[in-house]
Protein backbone atom coordinates (compact mmCIF):
# COMPACT_ATOMS: atom_id res chain seq x y z
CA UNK A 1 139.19 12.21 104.39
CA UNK A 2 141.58 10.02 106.28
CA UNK A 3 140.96 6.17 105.48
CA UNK A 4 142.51 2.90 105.68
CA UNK A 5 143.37 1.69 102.25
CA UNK A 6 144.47 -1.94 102.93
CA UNK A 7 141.30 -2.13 105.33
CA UNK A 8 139.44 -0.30 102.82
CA UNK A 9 137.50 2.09 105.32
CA UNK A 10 137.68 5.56 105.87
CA UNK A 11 139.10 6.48 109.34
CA UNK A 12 137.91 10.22 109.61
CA UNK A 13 136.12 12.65 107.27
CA UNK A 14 135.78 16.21 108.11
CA UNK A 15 135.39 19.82 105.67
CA UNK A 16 138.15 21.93 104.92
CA UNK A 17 141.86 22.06 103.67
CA UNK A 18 143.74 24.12 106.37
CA UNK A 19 145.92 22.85 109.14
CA UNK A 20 143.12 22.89 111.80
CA UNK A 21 141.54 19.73 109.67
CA UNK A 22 144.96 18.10 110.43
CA UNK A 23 144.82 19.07 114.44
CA UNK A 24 141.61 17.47 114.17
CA UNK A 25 142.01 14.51 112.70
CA UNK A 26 145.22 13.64 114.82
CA UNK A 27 143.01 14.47 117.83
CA UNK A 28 140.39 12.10 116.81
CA UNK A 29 142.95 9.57 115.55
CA UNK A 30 144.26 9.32 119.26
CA UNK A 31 140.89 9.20 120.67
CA UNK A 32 140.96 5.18 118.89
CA UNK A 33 144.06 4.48 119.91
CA UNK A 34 145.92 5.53 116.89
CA UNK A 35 148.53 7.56 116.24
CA UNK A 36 149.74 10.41 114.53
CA UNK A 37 152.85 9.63 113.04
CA UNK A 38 151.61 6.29 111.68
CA UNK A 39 150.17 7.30 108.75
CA UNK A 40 152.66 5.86 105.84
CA UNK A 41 151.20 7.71 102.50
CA UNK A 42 149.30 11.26 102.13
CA UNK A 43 147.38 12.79 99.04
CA UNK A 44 146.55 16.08 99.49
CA UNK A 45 143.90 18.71 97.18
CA UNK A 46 145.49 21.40 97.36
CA UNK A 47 143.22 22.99 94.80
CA UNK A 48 142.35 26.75 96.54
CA UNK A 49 138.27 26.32 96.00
């Protein structure tokens, strides 16, 4: 889940923990006029479930 935490909304949800969840979300990031490289803080799960 990608969200917005001072605009408290999520930006993108999608399943998975690979890198193709990350190619997507970038994709659909640009598709709103976003982009990539703004993103300022990342949590990951990298729990292998």
């Amino acid at each position: 889940m990608f969200a917005d935490l001072e605009g408290r909304r999520v930006l993108f949800a999608t399943e998975g923990k690979d890198h193709w969840m990350f190619e997507e979300s970038a994709r659909e990031l640009g598709r709103h006029n976003g982009h990539q490289h703004a993103s300022s803080r990342i949590a990951m799960d990298m729990n292998g479930r």
